[in-house]
PDB file of N, CA and C in Angstrom:
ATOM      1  N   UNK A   1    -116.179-222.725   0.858  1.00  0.00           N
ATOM      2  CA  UNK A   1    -114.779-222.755   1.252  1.00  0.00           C
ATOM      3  C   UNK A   1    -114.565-221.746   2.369  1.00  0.00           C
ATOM      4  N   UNK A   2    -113.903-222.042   3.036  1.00  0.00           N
ATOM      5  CA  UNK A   2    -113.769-221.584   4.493  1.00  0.00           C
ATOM      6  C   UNK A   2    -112.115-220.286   4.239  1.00  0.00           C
ATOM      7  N   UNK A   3    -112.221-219.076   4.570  1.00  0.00           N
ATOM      8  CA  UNK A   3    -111.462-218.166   4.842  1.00  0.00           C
ATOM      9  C   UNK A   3    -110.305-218.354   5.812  1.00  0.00           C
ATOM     10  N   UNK A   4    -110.672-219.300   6.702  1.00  0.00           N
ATOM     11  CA  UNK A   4    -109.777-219.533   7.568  1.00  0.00           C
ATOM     12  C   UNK A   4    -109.384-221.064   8.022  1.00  0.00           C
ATOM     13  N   UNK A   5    -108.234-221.120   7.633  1.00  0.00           N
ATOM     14  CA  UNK A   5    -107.795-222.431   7.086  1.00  0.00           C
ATOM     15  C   UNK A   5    -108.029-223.371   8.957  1.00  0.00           C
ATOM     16  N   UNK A   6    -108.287-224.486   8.610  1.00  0.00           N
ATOM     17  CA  UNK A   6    -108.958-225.723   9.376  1.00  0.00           C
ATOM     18  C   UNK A   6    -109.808-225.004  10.343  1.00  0.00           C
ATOM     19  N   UNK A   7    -110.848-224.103   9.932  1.00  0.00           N
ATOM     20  CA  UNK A   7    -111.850-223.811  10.244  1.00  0.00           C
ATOM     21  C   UNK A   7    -113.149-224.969  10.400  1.00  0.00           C
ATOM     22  N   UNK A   8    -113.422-225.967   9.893  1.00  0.00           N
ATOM     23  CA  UNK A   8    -114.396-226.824   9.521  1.00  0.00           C
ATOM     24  C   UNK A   8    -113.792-227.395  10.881  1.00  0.00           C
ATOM     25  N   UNK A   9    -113.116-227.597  11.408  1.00  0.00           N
ATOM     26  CA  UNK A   9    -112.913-227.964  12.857  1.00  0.00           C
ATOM     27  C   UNK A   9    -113.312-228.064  13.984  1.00  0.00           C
ATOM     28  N   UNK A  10    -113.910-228.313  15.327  1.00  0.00           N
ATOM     29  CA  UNK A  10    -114.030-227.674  16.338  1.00  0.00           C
ATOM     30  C   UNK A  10    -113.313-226.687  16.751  1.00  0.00           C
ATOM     31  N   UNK A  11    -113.842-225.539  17.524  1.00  0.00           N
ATOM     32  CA  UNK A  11    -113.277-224.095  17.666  1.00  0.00           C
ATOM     33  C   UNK A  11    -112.928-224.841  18.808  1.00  0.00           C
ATOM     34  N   UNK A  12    -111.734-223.948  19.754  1.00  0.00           N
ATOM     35  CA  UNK A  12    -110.898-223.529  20.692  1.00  0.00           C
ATOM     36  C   UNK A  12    -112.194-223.055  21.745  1.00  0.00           C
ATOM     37  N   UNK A  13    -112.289-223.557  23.020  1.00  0.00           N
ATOM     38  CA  UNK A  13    -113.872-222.903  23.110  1.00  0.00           C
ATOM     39  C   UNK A  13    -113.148-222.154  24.863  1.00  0.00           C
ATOM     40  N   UNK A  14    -113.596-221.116  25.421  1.00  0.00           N
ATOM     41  CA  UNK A  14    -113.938-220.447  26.655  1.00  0.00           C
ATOM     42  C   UNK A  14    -115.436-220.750  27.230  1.00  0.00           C
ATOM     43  N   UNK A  15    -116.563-221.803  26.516  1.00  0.00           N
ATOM     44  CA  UNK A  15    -117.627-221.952  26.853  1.00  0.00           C
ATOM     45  C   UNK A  15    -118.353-221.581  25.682  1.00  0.00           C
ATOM     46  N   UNK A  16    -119.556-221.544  25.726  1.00  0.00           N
ATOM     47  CA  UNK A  16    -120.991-221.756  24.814  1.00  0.00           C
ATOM     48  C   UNK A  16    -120.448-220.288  23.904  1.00  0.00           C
ATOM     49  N   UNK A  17    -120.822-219.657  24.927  1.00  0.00           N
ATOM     50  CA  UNK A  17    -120.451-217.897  24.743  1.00  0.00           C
ATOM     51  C   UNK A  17    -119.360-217.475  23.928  1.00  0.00           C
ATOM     52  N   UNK A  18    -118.334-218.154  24.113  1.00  0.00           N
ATOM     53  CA  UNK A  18    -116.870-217.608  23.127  1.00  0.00           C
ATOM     54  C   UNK A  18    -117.295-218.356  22.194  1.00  0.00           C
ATOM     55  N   UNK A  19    -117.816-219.603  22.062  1.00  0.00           N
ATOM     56  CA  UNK A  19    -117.711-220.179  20.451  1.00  0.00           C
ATOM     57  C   UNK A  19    -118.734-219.277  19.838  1.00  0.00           C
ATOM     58  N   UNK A  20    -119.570-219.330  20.118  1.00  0.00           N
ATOM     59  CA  UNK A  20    -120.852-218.352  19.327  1.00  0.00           C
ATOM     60  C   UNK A  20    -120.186-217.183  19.324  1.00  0.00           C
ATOM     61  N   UNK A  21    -119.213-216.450  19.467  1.00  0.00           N
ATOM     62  CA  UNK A  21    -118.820-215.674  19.480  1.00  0.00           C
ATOM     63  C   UNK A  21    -118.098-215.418  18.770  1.00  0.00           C
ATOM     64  N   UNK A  22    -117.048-216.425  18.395  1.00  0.00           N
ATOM     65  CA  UNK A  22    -115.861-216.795  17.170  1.00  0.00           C
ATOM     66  C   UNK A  22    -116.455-217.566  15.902  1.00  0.00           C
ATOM     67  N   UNK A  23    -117.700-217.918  15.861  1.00  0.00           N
ATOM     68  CA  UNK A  23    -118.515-218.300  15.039  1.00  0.00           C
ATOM     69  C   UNK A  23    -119.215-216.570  14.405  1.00  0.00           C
ATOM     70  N   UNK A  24    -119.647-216.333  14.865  1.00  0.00           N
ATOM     71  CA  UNK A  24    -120.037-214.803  14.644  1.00  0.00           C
ATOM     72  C   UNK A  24    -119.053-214.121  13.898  1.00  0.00           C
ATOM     73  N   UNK A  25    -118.103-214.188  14.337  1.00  0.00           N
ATOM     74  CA  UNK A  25    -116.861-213.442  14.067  1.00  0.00           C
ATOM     75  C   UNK A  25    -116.069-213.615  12.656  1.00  0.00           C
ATOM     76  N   UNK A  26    -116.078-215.189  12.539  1.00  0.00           N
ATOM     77  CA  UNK A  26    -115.935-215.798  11.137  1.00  0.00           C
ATOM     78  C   UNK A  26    -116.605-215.566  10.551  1.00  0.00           C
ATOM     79  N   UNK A  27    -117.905-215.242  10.498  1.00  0.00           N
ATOM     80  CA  UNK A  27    -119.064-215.246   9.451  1.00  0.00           C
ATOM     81  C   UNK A  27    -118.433-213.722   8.856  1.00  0.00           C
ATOM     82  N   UNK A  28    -118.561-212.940  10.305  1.00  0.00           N
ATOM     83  CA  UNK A  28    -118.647-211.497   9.310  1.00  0.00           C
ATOM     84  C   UNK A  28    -117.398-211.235   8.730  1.00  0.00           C
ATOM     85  N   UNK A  29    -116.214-211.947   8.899  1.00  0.00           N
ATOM     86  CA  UNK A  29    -114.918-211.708   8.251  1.00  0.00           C
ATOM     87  C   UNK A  29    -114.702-212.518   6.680  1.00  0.00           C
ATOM     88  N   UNK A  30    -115.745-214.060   6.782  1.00  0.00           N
ATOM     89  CA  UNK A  30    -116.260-214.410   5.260  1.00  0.00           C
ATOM     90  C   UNK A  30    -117.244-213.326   4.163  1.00  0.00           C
ATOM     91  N   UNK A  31    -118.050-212.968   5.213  1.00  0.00           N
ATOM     92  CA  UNK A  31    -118.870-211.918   4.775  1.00  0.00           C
ATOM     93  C   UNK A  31    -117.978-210.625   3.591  1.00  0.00           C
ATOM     94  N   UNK A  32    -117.109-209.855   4.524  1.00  0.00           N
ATOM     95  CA  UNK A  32    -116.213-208.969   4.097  1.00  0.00           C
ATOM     96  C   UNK A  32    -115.695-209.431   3.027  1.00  0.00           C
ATOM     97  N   UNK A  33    -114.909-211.056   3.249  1.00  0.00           N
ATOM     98  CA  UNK A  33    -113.840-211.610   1.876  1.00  0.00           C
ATOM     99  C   UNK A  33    -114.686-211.946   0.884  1.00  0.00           C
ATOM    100  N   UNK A  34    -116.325-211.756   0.809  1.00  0.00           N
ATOM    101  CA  UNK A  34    -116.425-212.290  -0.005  1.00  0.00           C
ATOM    102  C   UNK A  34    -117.259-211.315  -1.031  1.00  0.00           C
ATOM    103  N   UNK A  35    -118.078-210.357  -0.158  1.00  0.00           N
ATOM    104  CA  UNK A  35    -118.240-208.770  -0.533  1.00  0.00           C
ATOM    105  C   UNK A  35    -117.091-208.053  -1.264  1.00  0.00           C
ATOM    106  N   UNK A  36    -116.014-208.118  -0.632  1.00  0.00           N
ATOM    107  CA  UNK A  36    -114.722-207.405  -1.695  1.00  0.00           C
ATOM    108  C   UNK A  36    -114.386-208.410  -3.020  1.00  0.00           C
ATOM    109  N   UNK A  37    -114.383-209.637  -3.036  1.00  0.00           N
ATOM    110  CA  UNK A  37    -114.172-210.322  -3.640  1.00  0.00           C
ATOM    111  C   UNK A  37    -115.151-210.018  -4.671  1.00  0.00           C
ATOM    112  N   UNK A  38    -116.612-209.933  -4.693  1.00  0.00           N
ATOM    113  CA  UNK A  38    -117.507-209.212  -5.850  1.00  0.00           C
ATOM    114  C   UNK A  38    -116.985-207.988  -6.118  1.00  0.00           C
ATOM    115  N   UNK A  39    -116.735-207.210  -5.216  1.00  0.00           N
ATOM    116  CA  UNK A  39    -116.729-205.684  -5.895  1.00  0.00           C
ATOM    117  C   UNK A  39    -115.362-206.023  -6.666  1.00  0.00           C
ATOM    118  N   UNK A  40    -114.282-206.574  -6.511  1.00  0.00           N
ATOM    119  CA  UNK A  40    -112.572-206.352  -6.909  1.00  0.00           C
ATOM    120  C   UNK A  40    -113.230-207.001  -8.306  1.00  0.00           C
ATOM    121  N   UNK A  41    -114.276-207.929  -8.678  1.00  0.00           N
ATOM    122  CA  UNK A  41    -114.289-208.571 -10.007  1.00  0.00           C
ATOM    123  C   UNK A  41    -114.940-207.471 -10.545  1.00  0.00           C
ATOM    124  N   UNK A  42    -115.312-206.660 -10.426  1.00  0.00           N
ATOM    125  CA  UNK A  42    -115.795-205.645 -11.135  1.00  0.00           C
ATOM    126  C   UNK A  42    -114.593-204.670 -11.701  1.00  0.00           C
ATOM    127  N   UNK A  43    -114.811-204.276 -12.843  1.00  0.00           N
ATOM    128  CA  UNK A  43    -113.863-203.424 -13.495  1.00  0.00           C
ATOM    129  C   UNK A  43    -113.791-202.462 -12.587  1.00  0.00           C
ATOM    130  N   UNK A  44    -112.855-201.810 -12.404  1.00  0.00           N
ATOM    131  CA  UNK A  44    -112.536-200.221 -11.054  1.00  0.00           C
ATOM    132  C   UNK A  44    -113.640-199.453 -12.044  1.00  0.00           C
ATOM    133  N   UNK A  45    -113.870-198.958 -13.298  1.00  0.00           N
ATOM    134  CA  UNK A  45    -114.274-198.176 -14.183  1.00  0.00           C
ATOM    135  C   UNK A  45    -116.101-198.387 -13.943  1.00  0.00           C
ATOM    136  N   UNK A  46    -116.167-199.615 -13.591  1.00  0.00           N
ATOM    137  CA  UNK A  46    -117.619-199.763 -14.120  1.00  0.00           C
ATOM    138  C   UNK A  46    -118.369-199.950 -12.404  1.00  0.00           C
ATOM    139  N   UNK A  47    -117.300-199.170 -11.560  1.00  0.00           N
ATOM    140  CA  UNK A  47    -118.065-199.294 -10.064  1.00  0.00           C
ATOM    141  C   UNK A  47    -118.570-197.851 -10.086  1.00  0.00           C
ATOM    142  N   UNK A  48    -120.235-197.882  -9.102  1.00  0.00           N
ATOM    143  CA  UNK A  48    -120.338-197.030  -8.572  1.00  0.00           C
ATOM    144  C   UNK A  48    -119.650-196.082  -7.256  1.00  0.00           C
ATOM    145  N   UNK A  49    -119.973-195.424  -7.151  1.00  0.00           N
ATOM    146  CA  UNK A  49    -119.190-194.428  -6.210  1.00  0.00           C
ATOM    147  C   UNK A  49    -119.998-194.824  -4.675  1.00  0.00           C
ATOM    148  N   UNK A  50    -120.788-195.777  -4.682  1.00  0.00           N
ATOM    149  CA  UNK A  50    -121.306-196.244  -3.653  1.00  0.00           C
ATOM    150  C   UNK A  50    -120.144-197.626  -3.713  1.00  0.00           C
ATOM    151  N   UNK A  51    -120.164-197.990  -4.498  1.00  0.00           N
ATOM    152  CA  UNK A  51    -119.158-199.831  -4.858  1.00  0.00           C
ATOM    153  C   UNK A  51    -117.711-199.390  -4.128  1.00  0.00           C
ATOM    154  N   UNK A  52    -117.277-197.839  -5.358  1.00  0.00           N
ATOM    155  CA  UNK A  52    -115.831-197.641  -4.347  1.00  0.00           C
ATOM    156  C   UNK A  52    -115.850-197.315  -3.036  1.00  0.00           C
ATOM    157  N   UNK A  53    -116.874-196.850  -2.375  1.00  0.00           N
ATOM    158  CA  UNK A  53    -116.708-196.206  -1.076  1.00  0.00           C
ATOM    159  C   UNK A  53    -116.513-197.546  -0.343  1.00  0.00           C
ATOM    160  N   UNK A  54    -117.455-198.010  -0.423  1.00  0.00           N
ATOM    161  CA  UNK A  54    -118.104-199.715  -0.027  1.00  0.00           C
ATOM    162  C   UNK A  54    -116.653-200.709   0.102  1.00  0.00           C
ATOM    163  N   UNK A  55    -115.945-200.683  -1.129  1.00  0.00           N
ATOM    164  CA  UNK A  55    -114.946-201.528  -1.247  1.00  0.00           C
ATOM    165  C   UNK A  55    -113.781-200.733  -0.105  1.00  0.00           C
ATOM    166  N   UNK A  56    -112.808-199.306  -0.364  1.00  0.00           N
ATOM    167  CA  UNK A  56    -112.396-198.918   0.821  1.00  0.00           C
ATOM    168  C   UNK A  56    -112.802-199.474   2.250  1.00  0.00           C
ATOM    169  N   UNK A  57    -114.100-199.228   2.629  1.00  0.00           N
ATOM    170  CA  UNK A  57    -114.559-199.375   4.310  1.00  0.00           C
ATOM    171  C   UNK A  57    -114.008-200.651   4.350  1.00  0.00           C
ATOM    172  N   UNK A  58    -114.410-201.664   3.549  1.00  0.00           N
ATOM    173  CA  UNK A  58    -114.223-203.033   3.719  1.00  0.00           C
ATOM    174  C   UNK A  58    -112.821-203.481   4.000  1.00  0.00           C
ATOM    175  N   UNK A  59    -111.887-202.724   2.934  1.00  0.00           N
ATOM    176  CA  UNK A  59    -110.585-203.012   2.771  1.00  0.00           C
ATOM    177  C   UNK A  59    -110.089-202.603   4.500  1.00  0.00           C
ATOM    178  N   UNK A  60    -110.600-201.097   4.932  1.00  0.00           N
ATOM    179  CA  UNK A  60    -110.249-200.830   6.109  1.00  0.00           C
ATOM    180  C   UNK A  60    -110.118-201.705   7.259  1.00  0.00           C
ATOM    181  N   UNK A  61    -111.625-201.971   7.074  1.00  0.00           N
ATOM    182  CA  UNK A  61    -112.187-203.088   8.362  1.00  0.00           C
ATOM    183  C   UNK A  61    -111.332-204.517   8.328  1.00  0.00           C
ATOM    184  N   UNK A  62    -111.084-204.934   7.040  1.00  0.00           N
ATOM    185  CA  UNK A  62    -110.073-206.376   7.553  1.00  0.00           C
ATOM    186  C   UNK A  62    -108.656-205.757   7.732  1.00  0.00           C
ATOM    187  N   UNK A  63    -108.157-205.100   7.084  1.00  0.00           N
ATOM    188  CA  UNK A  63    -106.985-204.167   7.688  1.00  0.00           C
ATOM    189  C   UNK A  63    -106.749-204.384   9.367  1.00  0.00           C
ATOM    190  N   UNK A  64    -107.824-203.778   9.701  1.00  0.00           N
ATOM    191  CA  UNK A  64    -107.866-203.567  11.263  1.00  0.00           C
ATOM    192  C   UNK A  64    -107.868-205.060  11.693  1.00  0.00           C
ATOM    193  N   UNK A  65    -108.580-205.621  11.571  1.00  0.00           N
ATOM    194  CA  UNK A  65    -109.038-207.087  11.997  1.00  0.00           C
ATOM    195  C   UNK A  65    -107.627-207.600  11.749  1.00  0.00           C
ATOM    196  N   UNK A  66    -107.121-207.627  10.638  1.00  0.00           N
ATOM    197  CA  UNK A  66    -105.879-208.718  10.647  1.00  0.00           C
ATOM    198  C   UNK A  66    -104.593-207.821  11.330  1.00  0.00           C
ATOM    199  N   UNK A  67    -104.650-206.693  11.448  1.00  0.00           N
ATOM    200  CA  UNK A  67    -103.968-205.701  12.766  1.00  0.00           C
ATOM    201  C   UNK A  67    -104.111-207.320  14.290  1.00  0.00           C
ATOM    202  N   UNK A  68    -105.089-206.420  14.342  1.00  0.00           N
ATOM    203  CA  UNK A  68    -105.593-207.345  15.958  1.00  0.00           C
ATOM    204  C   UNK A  68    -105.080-208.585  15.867  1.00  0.00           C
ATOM    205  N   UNK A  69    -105.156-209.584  14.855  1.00  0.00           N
ATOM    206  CA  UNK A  69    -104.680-210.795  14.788  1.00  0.00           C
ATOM    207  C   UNK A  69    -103.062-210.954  14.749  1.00  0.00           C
ATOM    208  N   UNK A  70    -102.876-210.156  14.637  1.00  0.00           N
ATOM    209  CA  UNK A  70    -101.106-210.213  14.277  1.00  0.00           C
ATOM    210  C   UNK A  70    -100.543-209.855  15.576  1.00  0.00           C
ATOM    211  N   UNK A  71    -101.166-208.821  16.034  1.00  0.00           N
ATOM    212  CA  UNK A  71    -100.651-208.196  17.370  1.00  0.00           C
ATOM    213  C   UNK A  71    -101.070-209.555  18.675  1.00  0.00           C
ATOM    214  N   UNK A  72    -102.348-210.118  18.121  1.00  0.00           N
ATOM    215  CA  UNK A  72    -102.569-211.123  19.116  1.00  0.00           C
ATOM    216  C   UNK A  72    -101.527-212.580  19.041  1.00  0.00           C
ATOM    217  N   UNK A  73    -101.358-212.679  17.940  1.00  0.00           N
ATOM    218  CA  UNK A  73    -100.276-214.005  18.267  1.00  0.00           C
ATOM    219  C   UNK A  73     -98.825-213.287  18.546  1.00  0.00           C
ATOM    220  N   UNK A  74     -98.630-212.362  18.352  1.00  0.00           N
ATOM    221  CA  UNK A  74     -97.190-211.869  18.886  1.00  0.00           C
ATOM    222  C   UNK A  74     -97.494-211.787  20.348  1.00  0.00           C
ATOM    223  N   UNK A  75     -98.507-211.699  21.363  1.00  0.00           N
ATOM    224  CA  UNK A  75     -98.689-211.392  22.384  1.00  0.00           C
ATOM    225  C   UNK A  75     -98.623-212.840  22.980  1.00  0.00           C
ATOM    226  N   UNK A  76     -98.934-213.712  22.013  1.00  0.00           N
ATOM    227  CA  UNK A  76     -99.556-215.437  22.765  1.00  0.00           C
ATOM    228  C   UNK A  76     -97.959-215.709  22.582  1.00  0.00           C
ATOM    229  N   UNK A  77     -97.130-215.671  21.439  1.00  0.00           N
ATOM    230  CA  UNK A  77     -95.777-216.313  21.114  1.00  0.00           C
ATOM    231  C   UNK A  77     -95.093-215.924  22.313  1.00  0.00           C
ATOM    232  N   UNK A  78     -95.124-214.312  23.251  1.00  0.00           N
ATOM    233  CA  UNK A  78     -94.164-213.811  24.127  1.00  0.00           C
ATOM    234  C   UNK A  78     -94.919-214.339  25.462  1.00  0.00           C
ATOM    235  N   UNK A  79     -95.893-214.387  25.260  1.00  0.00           N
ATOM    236  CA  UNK A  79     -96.855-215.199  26.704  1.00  0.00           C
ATOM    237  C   UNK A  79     -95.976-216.885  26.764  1.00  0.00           C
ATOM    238  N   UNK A  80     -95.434-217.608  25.914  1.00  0.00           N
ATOM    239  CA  UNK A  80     -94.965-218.721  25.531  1.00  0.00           C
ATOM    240  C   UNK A  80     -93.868-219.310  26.507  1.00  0.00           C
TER     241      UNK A  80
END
């Protein structure tokens, strides 16, 4: 199952280069949802202190990522 809804699609392409690029990009953002998604099924109690650190960075990193995404369609909506 795909993280990002009508993903199974053809991408939006700038050439060879941007799709492999937004292909890349999806992977490691499934990657993340699906890494936190193991650690969050774990009891908070029964994680290591490597699991909590691990789970934070992660939480950070899509934080940021869905930052960028938000700020980017507010930029495309006023580009409009």
């Amino acid at each position: 199952m795909s993280t990002f809804p009508g993903g199974e699609g053809p991408l939006q392409s700038g050439g060879p280069r941007h799709e492999h690029t937004q292909i890349e990009l999806y992977g490691h953002v499934e990657g993340l949802c699906r890494e936190e998604t193991e650690l969050l099924e774990l009891a908070e109690h029964e994680r290591t202190a490597h699991q909590h650190e691990r789970l934070q960075a992660i939480t950070a990193e899509l934080d940021r990522i869905w930052e960028h995404l938000r700020e980017r369609a507010q930029r495309l909506r006023r580009a409009v």
